[in-house]
N, C-alpha and C. Protein backbone atom coordinates (compact mmCIF):
# COMPACT_ATOMS: atom_id res chain seq x y z
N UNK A 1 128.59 120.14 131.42
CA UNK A 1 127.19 120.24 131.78
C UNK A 1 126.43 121.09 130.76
N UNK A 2 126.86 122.23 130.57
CA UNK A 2 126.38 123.00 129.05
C UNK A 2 126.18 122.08 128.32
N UNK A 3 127.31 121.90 127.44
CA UNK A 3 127.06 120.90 126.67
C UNK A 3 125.41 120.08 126.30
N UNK A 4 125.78 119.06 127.45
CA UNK A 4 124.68 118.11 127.34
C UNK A 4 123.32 119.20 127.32
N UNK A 5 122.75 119.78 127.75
CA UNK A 5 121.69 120.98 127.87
C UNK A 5 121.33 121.30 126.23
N UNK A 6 122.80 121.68 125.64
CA UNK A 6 122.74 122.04 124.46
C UNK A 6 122.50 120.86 123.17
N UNK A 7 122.83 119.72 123.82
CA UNK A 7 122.99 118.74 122.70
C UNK A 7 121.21 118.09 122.62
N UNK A 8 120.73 118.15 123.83
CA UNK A 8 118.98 118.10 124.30
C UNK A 8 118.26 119.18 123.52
N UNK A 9 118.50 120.65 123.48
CA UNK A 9 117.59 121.15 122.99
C UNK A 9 117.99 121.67 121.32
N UNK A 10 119.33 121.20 120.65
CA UNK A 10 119.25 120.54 119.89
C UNK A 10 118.61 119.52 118.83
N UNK A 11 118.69 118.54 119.86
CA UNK A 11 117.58 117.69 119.30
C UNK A 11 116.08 117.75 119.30
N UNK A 12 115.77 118.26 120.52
CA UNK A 12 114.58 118.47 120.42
C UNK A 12 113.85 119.72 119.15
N UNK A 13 114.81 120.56 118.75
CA UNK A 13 114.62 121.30 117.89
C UNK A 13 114.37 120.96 116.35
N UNK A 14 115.28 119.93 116.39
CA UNK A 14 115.13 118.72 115.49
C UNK A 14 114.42 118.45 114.95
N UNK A 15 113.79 117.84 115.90
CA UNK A 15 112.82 116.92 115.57
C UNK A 15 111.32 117.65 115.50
N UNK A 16 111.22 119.15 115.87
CA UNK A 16 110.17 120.02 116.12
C UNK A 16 110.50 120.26 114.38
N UNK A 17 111.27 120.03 113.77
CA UNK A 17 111.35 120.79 112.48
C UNK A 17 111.39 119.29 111.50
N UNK A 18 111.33 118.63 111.91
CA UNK A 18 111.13 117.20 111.12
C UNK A 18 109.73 117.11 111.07
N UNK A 19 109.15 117.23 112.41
CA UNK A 19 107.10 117.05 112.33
C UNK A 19 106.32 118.01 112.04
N UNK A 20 107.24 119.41 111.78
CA UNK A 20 106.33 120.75 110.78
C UNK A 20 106.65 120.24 109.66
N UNK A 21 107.62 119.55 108.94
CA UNK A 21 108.33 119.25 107.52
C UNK A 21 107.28 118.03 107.29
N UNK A 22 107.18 117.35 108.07
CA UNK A 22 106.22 115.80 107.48
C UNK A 22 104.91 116.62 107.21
N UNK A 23 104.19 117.59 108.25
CA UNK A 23 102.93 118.02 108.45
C UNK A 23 102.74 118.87 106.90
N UNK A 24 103.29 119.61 106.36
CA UNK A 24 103.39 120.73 105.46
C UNK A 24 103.86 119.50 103.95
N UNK A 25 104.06 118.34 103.69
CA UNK A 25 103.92 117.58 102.68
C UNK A 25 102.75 116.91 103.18
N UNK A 26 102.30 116.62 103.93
CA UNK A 26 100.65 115.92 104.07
C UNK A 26 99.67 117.01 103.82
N UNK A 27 99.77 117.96 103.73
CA UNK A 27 99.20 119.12 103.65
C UNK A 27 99.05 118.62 102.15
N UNK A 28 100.14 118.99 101.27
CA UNK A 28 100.36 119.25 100.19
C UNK A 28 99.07 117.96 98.82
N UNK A 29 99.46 117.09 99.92
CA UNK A 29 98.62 115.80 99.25
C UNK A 29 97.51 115.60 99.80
N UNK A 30 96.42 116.29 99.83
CA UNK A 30 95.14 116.45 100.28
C UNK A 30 94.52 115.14 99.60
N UNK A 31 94.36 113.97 100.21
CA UNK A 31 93.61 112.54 99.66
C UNK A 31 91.85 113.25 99.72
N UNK A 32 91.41 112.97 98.45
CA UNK A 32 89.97 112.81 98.66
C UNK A 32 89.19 111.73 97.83
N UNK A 33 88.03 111.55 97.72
CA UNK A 33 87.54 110.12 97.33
C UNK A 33 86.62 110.36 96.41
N UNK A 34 86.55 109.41 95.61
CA UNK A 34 85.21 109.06 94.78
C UNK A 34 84.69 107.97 94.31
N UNK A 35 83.54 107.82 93.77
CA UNK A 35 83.29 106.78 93.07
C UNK A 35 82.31 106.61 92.29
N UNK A 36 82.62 105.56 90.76
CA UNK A 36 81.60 105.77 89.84
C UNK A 36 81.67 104.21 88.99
N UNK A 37 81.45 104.43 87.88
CA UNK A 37 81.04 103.48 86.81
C UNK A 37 82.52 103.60 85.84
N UNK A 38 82.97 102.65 86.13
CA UNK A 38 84.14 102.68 84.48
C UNK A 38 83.57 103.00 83.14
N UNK A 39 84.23 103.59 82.40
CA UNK A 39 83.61 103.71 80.96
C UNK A 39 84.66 103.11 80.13
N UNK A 40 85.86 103.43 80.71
CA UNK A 40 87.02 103.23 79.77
C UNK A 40 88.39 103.12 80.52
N UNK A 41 89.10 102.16 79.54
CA UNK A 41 90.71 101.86 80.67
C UNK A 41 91.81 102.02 79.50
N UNK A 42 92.65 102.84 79.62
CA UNK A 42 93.72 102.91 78.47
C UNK A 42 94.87 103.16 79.04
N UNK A 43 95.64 102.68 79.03
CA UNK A 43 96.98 102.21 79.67
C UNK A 43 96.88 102.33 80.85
N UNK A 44 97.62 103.99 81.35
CA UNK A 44 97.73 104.23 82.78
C UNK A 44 96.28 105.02 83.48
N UNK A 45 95.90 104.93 82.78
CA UNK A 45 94.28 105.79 82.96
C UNK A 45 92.88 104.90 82.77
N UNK A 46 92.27 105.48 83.91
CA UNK A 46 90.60 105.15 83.67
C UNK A 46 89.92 105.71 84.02
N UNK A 47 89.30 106.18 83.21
CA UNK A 47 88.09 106.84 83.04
C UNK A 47 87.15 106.25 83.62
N UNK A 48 86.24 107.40 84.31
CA UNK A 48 85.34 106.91 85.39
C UNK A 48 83.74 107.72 85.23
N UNK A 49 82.71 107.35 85.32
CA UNK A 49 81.34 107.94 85.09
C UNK A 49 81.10 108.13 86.52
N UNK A 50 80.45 109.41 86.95
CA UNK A 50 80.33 109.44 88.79
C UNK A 50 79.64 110.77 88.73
N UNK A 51 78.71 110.87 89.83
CA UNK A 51 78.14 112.32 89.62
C UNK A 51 78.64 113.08 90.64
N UNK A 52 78.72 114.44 90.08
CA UNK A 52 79.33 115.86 90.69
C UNK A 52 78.18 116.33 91.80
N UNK A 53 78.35 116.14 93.35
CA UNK A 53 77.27 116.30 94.00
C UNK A 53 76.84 118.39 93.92
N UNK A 54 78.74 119.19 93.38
CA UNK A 54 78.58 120.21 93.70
C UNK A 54 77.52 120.60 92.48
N UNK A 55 77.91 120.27 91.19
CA UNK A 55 77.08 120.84 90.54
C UNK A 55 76.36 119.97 89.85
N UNK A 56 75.73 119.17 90.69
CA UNK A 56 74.53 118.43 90.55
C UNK A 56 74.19 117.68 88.83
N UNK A 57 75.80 117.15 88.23
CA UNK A 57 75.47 116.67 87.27
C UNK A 57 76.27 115.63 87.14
N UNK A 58 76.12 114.55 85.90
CA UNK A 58 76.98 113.27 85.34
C UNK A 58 78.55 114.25 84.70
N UNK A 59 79.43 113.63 84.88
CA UNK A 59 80.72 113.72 84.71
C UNK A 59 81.60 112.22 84.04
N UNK A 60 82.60 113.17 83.39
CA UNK A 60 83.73 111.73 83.53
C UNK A 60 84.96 112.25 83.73
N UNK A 61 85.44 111.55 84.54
CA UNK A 61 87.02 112.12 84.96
C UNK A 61 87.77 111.08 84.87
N UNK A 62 89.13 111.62 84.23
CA UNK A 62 90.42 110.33 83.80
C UNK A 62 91.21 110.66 85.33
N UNK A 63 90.93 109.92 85.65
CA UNK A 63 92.23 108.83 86.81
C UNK A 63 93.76 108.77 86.50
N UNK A 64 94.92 108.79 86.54
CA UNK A 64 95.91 108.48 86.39
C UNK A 64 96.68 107.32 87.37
N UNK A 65 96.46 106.26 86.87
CA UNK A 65 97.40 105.21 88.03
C UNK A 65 99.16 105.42 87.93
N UNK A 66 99.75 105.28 88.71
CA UNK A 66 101.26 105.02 88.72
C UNK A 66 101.73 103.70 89.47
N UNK A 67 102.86 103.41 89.23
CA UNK A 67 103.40 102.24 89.70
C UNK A 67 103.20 102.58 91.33
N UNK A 68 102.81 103.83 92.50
CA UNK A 68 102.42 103.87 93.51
C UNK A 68 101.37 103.09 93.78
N UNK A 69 100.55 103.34 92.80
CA UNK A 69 98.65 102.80 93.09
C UNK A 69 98.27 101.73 93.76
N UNK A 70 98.02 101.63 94.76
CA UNK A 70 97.52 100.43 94.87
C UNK A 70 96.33 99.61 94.95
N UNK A 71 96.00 98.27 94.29
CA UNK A 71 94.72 98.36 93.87
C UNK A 71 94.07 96.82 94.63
N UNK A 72 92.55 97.14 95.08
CA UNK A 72 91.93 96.02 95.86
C UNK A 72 91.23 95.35 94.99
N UNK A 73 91.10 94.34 95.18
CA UNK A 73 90.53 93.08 94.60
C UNK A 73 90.82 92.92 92.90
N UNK A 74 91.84 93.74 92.64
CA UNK A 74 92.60 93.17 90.69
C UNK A 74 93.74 93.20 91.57
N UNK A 75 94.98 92.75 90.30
CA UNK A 75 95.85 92.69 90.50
C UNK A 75 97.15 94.08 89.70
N UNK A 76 95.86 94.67 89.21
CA UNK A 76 96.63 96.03 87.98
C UNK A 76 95.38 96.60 87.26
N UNK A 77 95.88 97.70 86.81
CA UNK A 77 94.58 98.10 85.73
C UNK A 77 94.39 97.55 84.48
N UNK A 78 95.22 96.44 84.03
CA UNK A 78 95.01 95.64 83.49
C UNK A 78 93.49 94.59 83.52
N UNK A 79 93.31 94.47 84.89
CA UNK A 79 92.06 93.78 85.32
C UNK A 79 91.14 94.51 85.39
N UNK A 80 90.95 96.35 85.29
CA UNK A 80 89.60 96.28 85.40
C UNK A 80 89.16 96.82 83.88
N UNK A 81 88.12 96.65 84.04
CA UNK A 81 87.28 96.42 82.68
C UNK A 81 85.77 97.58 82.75
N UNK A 82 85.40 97.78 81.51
CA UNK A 82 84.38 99.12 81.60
C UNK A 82 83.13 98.25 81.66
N UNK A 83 82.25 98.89 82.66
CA UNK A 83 81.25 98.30 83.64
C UNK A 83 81.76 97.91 85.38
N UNK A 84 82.75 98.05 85.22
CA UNK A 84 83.17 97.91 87.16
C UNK A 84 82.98 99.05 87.76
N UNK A 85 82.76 99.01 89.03
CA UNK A 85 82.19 99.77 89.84
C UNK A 85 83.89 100.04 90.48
N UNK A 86 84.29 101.42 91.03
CA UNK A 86 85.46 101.35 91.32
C UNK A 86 85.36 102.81 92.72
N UNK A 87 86.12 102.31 93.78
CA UNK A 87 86.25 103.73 94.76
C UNK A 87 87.35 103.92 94.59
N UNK A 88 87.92 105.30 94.53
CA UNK A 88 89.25 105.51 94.34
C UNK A 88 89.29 106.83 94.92
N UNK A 89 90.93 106.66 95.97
CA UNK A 89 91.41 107.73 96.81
C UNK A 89 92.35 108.65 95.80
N UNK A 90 92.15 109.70 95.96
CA UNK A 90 93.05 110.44 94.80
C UNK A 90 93.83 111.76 95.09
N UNK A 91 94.01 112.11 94.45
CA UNK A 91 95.21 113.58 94.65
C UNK A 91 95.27 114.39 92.95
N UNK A 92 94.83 115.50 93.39
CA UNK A 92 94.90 116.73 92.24
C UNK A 92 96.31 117.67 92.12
N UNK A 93 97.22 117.30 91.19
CA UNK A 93 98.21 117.12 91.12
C UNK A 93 98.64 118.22 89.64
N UNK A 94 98.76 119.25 89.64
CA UNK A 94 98.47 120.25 88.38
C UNK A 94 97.95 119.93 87.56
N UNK A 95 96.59 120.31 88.06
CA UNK A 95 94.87 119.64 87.18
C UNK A 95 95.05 118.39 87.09
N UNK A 96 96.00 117.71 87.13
CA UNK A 96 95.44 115.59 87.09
C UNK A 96 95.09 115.14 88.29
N UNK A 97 94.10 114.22 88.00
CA UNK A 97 93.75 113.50 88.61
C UNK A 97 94.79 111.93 89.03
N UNK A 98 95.43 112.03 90.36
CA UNK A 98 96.79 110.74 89.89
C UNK A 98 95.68 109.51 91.37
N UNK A 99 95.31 108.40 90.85
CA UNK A 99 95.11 107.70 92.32
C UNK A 99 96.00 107.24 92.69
N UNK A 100 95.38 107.12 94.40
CA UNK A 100 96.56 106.45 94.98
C UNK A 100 95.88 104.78 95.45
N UNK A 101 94.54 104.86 95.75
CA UNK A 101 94.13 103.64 96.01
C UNK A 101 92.78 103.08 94.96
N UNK A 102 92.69 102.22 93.74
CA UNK A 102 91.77 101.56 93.59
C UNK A 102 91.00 100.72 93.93
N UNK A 103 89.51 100.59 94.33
CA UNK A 103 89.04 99.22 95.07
C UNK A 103 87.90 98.92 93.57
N UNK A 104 88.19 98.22 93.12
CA UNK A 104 87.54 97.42 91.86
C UNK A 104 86.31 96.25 92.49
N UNK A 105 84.89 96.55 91.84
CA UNK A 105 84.10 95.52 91.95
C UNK A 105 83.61 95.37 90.52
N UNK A 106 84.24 93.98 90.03
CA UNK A 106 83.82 93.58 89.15
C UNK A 106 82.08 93.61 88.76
N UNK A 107 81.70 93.58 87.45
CA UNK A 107 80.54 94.13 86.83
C UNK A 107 79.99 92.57 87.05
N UNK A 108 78.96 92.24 87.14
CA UNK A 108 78.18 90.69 87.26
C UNK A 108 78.00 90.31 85.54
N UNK A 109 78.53 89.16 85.62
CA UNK A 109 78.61 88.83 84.41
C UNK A 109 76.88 88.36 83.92
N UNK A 110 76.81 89.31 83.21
CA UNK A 110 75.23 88.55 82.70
C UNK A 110 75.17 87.65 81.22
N UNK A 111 75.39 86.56 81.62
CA UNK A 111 75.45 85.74 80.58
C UNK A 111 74.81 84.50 80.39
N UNK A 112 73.62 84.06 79.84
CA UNK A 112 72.50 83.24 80.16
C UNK A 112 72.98 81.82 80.76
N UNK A 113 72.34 81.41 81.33
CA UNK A 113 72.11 80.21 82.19
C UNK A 113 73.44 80.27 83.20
N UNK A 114 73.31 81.54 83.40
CA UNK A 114 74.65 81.55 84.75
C UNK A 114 73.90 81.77 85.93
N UNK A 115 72.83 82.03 85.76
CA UNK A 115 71.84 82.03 87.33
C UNK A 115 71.72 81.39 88.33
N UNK A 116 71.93 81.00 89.73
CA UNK A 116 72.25 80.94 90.36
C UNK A 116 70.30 79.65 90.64
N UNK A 117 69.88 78.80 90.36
CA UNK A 117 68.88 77.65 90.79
C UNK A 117 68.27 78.00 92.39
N UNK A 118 67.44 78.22 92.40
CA UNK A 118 66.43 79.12 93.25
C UNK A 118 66.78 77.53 94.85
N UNK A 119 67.18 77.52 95.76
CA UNK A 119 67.33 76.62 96.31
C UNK A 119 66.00 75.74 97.01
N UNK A 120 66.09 74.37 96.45
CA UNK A 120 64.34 73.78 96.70
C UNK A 120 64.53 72.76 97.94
N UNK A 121 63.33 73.30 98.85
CA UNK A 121 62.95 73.11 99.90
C UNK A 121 62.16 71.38 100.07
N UNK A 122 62.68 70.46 101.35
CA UNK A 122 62.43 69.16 101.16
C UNK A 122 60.82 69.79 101.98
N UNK A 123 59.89 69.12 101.33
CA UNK A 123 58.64 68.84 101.92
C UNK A 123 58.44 68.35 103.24
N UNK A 124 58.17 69.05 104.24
CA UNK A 124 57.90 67.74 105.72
C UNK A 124 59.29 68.28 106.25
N UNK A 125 60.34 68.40 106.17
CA UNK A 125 61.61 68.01 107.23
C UNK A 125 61.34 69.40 107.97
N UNK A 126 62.22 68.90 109.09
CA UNK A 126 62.28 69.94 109.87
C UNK A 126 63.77 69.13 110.72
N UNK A 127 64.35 70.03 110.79
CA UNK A 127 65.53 69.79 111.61
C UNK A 127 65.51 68.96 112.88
N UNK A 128 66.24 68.25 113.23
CA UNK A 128 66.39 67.60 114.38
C UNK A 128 66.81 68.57 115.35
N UNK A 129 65.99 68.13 116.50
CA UNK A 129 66.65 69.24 118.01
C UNK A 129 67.39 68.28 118.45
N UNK A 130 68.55 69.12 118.87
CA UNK A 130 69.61 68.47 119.82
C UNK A 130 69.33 68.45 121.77
């Protein structure tokens, strides 16, 4: 009968020291966010244009992707390109900047006669009621 008593608060001790141990590495990786203008992409890094709300100025900060990263709408940092608009979840990691999530919106390609024909309206119709 001991025993079992002991083998219960045991475990329960356990596991009280498994969810301070998970809590105290989530700690450690404080996710916070940003977002700006690409300027530049060089290998594992991209550089990002975004303003500093604390001290109220333009910035650029290098990004570090790793094979963790994971990224929305490319398929790698291979795909994004300077002019994309990008949000990225990140972690300050002895002074680097490493992301963990990229969301990439491609830049609108402005390239003549790619415009989109203003859609023209039939004279007189009007829909049939059902």
């Amino acid at each position: 009968m001991m025993s079992k008593y002991f083998v219960i608060a045991l475990a329960l001790s356990l596991g009280l020291l498994m969810t301070s141990a998970g809590a105290a590495i989530a700690q450690d990786e404080e996710i916070e966010y940003s977002y700006g203008t690409v300027n530049k992409v060089s290998g594992n890094e991209i550089e990002v244009a975004q303003y500093d709300y604390e001290d109220e100025s333009d910035v650029s900060i290098t990004y570090t992707v790793s094979g963790e990263t994971q990224f929305i709408n490319v398929n790698g940092v291979s795909e994004i390109s300077p002019g994309d608009t990008v949000d990225i979840d990140y972690v300050v990691e002895d002074g680097k900047y490493t992301a963990k999530v990229v969301d990439v919106e491609k830049a609108a390609a402005e390239t003549p006669g790619n415009e989109e024909a203003p859609a023209e309206e039939t004279p007189g119709y009007t829909p049939e009621e059902e």
